[in-house]
PDB file of N, CA and C in Angstrom:
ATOM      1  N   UNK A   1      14.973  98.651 -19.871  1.00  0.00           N
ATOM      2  CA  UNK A   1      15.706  99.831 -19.439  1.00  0.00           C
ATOM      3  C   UNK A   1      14.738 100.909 -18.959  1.00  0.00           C
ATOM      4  N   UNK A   2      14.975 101.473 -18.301  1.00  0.00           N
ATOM      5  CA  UNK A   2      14.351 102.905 -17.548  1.00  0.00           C
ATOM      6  C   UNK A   2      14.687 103.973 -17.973  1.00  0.00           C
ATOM      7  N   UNK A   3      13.556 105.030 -18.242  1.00  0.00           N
ATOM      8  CA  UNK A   3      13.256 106.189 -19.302  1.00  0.00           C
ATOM      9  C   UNK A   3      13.972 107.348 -18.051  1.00  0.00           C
ATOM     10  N   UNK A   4      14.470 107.462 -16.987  1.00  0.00           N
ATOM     11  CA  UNK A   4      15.013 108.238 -16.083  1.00  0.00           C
ATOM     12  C   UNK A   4      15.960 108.786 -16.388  1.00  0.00           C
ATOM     13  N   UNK A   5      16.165 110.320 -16.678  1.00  0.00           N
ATOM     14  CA  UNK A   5      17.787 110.703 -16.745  1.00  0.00           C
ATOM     15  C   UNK A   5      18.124 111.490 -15.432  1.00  0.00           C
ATOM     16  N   UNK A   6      18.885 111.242 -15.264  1.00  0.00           N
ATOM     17  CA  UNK A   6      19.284 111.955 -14.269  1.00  0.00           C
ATOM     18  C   UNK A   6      20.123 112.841 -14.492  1.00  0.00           C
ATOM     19  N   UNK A   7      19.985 113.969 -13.089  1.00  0.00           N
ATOM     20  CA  UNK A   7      20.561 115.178 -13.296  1.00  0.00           C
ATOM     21  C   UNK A   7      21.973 115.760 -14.041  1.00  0.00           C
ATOM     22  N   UNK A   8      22.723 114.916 -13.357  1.00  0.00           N
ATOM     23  CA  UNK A   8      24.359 114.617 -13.569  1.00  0.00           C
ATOM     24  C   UNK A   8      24.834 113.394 -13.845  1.00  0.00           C
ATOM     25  N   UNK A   9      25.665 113.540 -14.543  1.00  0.00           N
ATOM     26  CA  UNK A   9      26.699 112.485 -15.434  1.00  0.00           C
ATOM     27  C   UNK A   9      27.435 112.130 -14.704  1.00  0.00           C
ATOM     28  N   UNK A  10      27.390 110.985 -14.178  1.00  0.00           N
ATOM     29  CA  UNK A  10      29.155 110.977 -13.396  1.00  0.00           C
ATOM     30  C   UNK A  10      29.959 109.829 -14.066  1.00  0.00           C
ATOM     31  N   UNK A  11      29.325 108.965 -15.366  1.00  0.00           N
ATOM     32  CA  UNK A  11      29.828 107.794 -15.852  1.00  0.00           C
ATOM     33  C   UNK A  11      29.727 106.799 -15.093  1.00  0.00           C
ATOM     34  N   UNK A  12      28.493 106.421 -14.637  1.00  0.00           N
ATOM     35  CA  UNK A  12      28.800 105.425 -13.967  1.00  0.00           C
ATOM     36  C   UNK A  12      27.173 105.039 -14.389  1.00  0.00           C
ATOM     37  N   UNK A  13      27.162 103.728 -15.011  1.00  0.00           N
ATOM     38  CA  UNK A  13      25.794 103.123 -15.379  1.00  0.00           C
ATOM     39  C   UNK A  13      24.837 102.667 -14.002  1.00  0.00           C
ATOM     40  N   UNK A  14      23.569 103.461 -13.996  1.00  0.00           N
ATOM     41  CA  UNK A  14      22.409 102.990 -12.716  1.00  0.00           C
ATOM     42  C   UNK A  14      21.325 102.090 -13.552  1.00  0.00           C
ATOM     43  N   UNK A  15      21.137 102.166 -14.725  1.00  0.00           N
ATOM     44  CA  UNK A  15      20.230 101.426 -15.335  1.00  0.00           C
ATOM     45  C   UNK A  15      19.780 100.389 -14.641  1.00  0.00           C
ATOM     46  N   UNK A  16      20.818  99.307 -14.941  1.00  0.00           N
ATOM     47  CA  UNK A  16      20.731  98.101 -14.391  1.00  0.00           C
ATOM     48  C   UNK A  16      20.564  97.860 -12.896  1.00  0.00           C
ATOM     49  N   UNK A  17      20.972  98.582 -12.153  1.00  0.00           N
ATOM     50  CA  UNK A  17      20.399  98.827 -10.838  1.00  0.00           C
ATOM     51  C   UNK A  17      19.331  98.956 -10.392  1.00  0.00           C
ATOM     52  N   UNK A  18      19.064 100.023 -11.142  1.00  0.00           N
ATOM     53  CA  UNK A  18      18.007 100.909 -10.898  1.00  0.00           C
ATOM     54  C   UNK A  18      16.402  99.823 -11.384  1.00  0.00           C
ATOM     55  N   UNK A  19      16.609  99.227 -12.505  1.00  0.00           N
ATOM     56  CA  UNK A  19      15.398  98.629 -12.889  1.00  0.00           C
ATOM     57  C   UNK A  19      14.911  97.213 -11.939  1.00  0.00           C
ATOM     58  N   UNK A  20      16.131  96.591 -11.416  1.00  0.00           N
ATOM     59  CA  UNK A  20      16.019  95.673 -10.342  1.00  0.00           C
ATOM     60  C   UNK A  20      15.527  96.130  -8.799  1.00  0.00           C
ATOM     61  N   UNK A  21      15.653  97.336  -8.444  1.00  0.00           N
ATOM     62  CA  UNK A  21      15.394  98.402  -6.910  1.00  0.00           C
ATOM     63  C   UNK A  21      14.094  97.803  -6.815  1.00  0.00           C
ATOM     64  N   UNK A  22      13.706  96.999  -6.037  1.00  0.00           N
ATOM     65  CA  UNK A  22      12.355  96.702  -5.224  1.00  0.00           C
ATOM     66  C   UNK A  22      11.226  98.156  -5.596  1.00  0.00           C
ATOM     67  N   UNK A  23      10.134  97.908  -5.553  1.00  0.00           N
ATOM     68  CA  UNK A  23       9.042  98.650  -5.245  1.00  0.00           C
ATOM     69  C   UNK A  23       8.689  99.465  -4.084  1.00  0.00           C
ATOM     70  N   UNK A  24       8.775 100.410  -3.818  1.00  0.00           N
ATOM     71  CA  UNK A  24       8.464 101.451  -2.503  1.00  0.00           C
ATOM     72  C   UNK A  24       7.910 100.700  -1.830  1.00  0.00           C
ATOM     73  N   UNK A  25       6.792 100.236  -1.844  1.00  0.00           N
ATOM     74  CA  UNK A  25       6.061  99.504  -1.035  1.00  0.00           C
ATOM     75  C   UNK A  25       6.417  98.246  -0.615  1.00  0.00           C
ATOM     76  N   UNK A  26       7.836  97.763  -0.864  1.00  0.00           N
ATOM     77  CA  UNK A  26       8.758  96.395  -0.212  1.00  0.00           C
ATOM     78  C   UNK A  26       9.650  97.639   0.577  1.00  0.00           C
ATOM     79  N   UNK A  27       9.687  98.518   0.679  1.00  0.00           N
ATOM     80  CA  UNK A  27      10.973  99.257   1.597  1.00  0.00           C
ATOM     81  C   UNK A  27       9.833  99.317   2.314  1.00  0.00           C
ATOM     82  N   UNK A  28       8.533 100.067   2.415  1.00  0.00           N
ATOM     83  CA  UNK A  28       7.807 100.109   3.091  1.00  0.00           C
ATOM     84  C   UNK A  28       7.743  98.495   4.439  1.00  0.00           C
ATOM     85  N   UNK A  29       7.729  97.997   4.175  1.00  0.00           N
ATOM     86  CA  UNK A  29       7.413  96.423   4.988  1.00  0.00           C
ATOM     87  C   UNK A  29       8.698  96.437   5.676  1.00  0.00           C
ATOM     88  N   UNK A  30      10.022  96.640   4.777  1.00  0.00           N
ATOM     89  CA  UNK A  30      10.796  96.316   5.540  1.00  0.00           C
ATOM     90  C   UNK A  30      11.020  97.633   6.894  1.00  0.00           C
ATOM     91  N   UNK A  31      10.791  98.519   6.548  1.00  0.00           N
ATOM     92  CA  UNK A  31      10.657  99.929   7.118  1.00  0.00           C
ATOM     93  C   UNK A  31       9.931  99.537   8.516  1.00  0.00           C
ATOM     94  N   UNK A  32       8.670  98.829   8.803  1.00  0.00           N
ATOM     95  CA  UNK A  32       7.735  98.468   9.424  1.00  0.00           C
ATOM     96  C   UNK A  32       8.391  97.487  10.985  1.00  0.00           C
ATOM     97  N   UNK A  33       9.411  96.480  10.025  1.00  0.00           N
ATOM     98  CA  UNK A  33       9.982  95.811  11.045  1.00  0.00           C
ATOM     99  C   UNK A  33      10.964  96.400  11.364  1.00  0.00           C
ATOM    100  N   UNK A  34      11.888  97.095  10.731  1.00  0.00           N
ATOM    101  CA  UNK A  34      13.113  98.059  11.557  1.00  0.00           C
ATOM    102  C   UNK A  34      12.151  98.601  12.679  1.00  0.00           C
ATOM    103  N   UNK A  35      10.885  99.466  12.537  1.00  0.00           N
ATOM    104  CA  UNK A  35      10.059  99.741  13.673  1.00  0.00           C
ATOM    105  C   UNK A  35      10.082  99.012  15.079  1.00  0.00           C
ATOM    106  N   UNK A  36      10.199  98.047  14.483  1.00  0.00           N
ATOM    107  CA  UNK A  36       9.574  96.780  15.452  1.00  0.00           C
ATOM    108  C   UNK A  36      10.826  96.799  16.234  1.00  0.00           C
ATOM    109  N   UNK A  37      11.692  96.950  15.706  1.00  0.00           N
ATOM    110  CA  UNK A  37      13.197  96.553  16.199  1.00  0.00           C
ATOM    111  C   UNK A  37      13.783  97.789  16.646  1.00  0.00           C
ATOM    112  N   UNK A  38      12.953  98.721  17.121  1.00  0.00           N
ATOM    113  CA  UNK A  38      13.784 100.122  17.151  1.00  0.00           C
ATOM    114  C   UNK A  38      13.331 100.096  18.671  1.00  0.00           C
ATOM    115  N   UNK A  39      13.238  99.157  19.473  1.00  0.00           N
ATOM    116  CA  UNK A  39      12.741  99.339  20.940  1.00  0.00           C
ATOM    117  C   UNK A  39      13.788  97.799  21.569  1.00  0.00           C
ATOM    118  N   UNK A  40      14.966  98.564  22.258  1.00  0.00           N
ATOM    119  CA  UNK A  40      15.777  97.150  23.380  1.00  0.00           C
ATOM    120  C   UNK A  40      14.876  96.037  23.890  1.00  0.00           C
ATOM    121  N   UNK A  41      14.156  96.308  24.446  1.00  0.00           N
ATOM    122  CA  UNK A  41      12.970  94.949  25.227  1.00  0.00           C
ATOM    123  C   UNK A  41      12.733  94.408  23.932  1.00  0.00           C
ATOM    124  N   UNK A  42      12.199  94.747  22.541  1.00  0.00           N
ATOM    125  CA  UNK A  42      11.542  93.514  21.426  1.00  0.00           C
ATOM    126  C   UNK A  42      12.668  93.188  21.156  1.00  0.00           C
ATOM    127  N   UNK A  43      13.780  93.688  20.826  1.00  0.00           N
ATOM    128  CA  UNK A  43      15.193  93.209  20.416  1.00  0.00           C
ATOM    129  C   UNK A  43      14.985  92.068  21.155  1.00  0.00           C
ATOM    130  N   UNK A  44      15.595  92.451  23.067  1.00  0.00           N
ATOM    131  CA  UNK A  44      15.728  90.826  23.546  1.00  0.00           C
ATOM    132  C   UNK A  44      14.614  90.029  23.512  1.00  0.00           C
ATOM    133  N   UNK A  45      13.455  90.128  23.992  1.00  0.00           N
ATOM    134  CA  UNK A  45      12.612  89.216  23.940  1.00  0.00           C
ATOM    135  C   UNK A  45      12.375  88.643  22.575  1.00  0.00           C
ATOM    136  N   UNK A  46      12.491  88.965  21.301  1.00  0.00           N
ATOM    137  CA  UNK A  46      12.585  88.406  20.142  1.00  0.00           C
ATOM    138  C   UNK A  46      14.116  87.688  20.434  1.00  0.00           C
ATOM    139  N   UNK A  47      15.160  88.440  20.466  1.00  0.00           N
ATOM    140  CA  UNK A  47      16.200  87.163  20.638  1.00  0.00           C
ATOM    141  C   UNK A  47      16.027  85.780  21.311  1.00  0.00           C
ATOM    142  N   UNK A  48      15.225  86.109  22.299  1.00  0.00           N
ATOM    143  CA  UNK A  48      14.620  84.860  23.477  1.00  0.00           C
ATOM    144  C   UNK A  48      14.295  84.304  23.002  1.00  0.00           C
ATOM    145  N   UNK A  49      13.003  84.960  21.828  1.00  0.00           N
ATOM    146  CA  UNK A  49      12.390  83.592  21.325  1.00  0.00           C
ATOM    147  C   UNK A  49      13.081  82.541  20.281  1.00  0.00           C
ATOM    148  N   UNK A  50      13.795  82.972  19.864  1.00  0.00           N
ATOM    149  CA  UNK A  50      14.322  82.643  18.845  1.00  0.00           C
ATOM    150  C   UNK A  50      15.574  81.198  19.290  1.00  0.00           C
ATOM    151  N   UNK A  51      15.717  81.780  20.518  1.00  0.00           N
ATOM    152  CA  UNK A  51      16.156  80.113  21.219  1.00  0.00           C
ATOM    153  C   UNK A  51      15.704  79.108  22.330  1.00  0.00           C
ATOM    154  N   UNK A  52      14.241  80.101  22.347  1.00  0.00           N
ATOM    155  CA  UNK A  52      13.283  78.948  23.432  1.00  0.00           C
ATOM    156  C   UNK A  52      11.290  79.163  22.953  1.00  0.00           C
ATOM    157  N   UNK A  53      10.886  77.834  23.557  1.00  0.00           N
ATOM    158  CA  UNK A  53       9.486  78.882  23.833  1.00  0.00           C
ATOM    159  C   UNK A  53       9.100  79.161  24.792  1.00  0.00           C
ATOM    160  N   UNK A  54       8.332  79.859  25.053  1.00  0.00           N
ATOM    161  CA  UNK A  54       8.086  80.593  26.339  1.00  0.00           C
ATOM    162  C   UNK A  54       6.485  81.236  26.530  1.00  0.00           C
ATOM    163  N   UNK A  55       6.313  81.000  27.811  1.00  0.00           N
ATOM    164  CA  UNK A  55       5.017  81.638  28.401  1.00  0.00           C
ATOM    165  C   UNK A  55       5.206  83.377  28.424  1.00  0.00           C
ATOM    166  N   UNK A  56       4.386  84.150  28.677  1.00  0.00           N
ATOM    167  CA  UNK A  56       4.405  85.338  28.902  1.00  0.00           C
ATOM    168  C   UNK A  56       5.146  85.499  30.251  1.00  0.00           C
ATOM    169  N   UNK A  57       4.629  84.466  31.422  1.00  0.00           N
ATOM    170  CA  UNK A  57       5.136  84.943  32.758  1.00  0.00           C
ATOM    171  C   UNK A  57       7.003  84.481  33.029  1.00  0.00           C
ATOM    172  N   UNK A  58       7.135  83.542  32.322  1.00  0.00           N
ATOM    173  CA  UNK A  58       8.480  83.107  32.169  1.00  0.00           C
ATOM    174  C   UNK A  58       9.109  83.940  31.274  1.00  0.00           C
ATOM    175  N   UNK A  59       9.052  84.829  30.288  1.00  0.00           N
ATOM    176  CA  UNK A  59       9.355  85.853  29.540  1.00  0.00           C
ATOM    177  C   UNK A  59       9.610  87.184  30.502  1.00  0.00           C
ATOM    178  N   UNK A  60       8.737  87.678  30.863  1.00  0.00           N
ATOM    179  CA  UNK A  60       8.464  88.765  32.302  1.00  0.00           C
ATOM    180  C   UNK A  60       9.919  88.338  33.052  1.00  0.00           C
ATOM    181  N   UNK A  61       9.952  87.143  33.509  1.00  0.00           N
ATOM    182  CA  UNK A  61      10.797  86.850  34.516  1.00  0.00           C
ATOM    183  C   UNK A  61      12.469  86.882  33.821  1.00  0.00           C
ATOM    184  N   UNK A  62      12.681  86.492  32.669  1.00  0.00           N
ATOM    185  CA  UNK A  62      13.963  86.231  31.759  1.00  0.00           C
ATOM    186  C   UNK A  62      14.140  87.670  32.185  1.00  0.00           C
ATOM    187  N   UNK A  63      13.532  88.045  31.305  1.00  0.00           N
ATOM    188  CA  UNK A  63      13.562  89.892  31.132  1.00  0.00           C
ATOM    189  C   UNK A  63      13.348  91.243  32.108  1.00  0.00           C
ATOM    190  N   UNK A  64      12.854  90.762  33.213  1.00  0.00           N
ATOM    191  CA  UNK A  64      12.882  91.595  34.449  1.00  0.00           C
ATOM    192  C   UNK A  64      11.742  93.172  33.717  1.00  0.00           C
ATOM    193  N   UNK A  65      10.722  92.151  32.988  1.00  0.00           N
ATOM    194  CA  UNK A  65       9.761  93.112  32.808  1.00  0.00           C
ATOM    195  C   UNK A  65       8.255  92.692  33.354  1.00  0.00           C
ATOM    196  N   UNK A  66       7.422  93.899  33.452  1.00  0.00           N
ATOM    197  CA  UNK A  66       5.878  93.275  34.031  1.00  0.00           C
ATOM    198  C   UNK A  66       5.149  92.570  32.803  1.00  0.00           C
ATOM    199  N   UNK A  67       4.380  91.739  32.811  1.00  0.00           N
ATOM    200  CA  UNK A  67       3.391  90.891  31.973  1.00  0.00           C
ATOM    201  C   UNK A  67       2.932  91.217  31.129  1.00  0.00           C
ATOM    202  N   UNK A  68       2.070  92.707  31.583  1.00  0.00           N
ATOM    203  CA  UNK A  68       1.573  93.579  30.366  1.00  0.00           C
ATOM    204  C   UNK A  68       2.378  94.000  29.863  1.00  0.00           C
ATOM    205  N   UNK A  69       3.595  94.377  30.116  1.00  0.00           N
ATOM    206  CA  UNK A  69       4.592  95.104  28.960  1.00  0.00           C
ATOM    207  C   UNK A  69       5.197  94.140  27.991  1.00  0.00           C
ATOM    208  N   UNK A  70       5.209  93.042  28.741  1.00  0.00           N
ATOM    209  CA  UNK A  70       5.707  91.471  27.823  1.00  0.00           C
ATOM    210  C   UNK A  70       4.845  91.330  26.958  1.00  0.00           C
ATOM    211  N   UNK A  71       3.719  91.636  27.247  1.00  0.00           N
ATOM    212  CA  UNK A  71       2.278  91.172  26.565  1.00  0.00           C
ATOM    213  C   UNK A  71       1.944  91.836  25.468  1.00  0.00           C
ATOM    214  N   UNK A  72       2.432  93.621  25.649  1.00  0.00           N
ATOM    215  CA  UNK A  72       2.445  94.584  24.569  1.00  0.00           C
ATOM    216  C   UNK A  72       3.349  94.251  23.182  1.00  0.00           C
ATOM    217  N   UNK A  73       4.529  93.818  23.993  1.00  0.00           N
ATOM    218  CA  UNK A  73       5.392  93.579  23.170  1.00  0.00           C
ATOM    219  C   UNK A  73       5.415  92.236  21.786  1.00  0.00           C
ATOM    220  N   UNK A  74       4.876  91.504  22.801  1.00  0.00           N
ATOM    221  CA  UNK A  74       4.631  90.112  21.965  1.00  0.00           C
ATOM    222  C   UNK A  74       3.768  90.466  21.024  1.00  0.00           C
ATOM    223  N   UNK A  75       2.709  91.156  21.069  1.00  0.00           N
ATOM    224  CA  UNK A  75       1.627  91.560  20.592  1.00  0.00           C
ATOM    225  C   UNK A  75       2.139  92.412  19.145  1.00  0.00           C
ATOM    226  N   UNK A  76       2.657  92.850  19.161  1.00  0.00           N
ATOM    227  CA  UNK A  76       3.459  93.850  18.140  1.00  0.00           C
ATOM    228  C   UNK A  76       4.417  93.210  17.105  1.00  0.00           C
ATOM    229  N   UNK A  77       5.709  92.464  17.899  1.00  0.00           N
ATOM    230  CA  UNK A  77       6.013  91.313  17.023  1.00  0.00           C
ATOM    231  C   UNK A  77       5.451  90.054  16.466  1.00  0.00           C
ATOM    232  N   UNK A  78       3.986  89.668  16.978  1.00  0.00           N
ATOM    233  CA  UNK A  78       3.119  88.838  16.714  1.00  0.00           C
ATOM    234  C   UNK A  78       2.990  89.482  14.993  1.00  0.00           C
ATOM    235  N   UNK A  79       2.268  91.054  15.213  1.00  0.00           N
ATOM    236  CA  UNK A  79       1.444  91.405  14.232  1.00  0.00           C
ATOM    237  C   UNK A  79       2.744  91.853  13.024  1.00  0.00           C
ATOM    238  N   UNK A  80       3.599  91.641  13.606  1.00  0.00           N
ATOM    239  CA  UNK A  80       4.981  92.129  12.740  1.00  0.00           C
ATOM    240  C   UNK A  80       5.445  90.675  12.061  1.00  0.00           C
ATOM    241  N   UNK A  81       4.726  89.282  12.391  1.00  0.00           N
ATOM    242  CA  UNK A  81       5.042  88.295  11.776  1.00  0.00           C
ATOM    243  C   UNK A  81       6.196  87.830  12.133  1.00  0.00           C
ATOM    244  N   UNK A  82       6.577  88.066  13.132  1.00  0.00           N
ATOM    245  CA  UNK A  82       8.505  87.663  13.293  1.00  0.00           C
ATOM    246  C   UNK A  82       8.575  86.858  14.717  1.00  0.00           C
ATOM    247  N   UNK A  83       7.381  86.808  15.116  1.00  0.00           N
ATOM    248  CA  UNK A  83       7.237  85.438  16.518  1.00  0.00           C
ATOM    249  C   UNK A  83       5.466  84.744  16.076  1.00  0.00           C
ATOM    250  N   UNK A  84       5.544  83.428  16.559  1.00  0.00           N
ATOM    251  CA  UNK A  84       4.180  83.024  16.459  1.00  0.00           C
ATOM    252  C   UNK A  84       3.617  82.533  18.041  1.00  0.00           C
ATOM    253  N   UNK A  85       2.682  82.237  17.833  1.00  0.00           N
ATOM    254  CA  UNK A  85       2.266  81.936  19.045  1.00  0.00           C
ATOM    255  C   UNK A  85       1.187  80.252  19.329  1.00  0.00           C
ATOM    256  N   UNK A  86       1.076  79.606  20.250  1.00  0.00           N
ATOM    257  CA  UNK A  86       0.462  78.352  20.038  1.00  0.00           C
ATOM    258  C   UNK A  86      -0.310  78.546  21.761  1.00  0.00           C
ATOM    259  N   UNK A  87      -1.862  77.578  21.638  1.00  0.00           N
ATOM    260  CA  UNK A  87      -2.064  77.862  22.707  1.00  0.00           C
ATOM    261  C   UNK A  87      -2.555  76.484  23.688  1.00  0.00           C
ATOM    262  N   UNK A  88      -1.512  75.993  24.852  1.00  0.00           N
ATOM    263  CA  UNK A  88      -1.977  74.790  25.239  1.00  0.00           C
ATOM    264  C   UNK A  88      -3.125  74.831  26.461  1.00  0.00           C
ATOM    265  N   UNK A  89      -4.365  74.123  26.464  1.00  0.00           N
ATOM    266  CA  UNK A  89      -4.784  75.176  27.362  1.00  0.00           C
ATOM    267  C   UNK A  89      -5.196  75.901  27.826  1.00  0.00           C
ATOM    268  N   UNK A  90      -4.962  76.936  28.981  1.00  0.00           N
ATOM    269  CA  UNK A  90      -5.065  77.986  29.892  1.00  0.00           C
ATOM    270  C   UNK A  90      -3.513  78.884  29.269  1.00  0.00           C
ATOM    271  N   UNK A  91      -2.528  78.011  29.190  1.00  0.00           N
ATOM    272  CA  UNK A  91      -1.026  78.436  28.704  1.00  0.00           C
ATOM    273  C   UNK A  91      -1.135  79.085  27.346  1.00  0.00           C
ATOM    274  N   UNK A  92      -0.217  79.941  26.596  1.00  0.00           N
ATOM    275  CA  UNK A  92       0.144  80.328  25.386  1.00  0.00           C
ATOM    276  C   UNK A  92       1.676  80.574  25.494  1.00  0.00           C
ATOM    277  N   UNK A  93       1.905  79.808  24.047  1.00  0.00           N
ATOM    278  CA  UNK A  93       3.663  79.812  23.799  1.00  0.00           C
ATOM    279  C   UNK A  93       3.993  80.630  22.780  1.00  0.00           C
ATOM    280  N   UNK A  94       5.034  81.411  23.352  1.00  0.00           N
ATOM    281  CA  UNK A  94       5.356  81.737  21.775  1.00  0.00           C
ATOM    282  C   UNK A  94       6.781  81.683  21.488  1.00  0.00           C
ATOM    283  N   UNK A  95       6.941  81.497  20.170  1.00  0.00           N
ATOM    284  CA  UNK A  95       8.555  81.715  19.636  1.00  0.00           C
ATOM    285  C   UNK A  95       8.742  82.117  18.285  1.00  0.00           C
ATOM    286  N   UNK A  96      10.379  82.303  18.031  1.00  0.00           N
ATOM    287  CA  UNK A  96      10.344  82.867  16.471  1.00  0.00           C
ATOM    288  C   UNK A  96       9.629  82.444  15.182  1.00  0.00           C
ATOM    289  N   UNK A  97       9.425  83.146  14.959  1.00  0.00           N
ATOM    290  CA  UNK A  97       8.395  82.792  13.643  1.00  0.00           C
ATOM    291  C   UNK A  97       9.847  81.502  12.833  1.00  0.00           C
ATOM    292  N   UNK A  98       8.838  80.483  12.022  1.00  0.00           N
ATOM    293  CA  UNK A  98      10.326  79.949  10.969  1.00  0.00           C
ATOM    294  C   UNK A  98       9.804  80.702   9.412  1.00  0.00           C
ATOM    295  N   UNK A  99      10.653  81.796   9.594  1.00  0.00           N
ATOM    296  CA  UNK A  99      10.989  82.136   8.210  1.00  0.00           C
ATOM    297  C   UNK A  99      12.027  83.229   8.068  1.00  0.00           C
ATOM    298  N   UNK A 100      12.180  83.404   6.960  1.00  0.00           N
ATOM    299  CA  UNK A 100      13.788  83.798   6.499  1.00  0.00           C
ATOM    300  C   UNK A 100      13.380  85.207   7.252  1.00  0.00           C
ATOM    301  N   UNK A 101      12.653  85.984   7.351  1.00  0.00           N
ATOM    302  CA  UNK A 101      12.924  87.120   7.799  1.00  0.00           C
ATOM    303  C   UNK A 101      13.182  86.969   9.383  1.00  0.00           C
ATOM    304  N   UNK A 102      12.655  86.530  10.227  1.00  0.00           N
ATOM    305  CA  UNK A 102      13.051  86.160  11.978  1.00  0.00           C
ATOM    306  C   UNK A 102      14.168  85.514  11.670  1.00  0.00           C
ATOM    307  N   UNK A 103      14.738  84.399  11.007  1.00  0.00           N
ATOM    308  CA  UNK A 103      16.218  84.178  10.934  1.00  0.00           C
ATOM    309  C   UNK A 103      17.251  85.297  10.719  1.00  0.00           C
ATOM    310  N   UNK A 104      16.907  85.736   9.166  1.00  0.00           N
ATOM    311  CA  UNK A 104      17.604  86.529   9.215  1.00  0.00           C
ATOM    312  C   UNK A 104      18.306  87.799  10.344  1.00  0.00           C
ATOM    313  N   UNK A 105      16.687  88.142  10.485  1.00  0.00           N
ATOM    314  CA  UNK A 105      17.048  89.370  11.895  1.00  0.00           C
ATOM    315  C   UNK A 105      17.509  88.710  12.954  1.00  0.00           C
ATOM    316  N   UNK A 106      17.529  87.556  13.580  1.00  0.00           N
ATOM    317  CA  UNK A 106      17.774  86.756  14.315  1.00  0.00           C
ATOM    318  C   UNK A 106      19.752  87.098  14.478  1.00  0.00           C
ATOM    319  N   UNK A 107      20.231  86.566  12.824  1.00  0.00           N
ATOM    320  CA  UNK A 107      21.345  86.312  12.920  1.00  0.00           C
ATOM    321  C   UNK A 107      22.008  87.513  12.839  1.00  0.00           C
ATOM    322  N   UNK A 108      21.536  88.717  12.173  1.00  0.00           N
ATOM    323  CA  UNK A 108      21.684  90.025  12.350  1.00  0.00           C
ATOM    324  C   UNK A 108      22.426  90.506  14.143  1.00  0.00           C
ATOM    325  N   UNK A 109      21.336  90.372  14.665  1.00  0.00           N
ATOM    326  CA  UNK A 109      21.121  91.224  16.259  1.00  0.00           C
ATOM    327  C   UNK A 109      22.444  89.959  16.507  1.00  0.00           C
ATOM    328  N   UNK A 110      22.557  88.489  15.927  1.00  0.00           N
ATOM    329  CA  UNK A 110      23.703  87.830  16.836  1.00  0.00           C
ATOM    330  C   UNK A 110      25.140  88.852  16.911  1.00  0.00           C
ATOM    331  N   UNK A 111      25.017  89.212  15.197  1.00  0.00           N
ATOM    332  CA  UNK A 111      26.415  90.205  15.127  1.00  0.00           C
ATOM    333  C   UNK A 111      26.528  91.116  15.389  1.00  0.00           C
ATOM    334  N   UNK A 112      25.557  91.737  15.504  1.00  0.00           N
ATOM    335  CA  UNK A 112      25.682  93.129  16.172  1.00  0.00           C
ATOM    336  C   UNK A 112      25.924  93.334  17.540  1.00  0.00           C
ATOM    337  N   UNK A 113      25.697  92.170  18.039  1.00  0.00           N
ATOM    338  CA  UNK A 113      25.608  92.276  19.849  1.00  0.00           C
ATOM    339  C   UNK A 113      27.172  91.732  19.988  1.00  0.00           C
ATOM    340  N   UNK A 114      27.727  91.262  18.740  1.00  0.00           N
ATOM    341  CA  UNK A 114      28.626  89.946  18.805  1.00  0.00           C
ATOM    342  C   UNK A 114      28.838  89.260  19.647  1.00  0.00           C
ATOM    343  N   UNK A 115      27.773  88.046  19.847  1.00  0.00           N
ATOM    344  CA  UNK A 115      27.238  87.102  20.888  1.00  0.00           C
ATOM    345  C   UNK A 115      27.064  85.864  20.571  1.00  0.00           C
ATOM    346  N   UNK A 116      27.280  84.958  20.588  1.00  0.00           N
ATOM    347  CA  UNK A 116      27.127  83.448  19.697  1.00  0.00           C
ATOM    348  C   UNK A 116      25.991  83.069  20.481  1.00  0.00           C
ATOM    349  N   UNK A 117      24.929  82.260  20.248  1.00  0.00           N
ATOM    350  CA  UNK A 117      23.982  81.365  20.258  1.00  0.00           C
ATOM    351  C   UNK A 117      24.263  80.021  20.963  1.00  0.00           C
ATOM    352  N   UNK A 118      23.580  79.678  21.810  1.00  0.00           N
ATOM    353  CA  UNK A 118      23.905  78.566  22.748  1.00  0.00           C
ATOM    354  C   UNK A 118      23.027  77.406  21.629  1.00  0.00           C
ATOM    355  N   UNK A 119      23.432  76.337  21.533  1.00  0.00           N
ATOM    356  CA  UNK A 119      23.338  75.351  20.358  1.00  0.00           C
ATOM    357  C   UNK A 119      23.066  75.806  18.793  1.00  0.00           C
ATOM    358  N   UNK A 120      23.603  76.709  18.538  1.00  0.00           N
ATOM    359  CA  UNK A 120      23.468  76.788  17.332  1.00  0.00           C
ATOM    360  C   UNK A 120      24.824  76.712  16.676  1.00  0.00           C
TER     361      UNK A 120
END
């Protein structure tokens, strides 16, 4: 149990809540990728990846953006862990990272856009 009283009474038990609440520094991380996600272009181009892989210049072209801005972008969700990248080559691919957090946000942005997924 947690030594916290709080100000006001309203009858309603936080204890048990309260002692399970993640650590500041897990809101922090998640805080980091809402970042990531607070710009339309990483939205789609992370949606992209998430149902293909793709070159930078074929990305540019999906998205009707220039290379370097594709390039910025990838770069950011790279370091945000939520796309990976592989390199064949002269070529580099990238797509959604596989783990629960790129799924998750994945299936998130599906409902929010309310848009279904072509083979999924």
């Amino acid at each position: 149990m947690t030594d916290i009283k709080l100000p006001h009474d309203h009858g309603q038990s936080f204890e048990q809540r309260f002692d399970h609440m993640p650590d500041p520094e897990e809101f922090d991380v998640v805080s980091e990728i809402f970042k990531l996600l607070g710009d339309s272009s990483r939205i789609r181009i992370f949606w992209l990846l998430c149902h293909c892989e793709e070159c930078v210049i074929n990305i540019s072209a999906m998205v009707n953006m220039s290379s370097p801005a594709v390039s910025h972008h990838l770069k950011q969700l790279r370091a945000g862990g939520l796309i990976t990248s592989r390199r064949d080559g002269k070529e580099v691919y990238y797509k959604a990272a596989d783990t629960m957090q790129a799924d998750l946000l994945h299936h998130m942005i599906e409902h929010m856009v309310q848009i279904s997924c072509p083979g999924k």
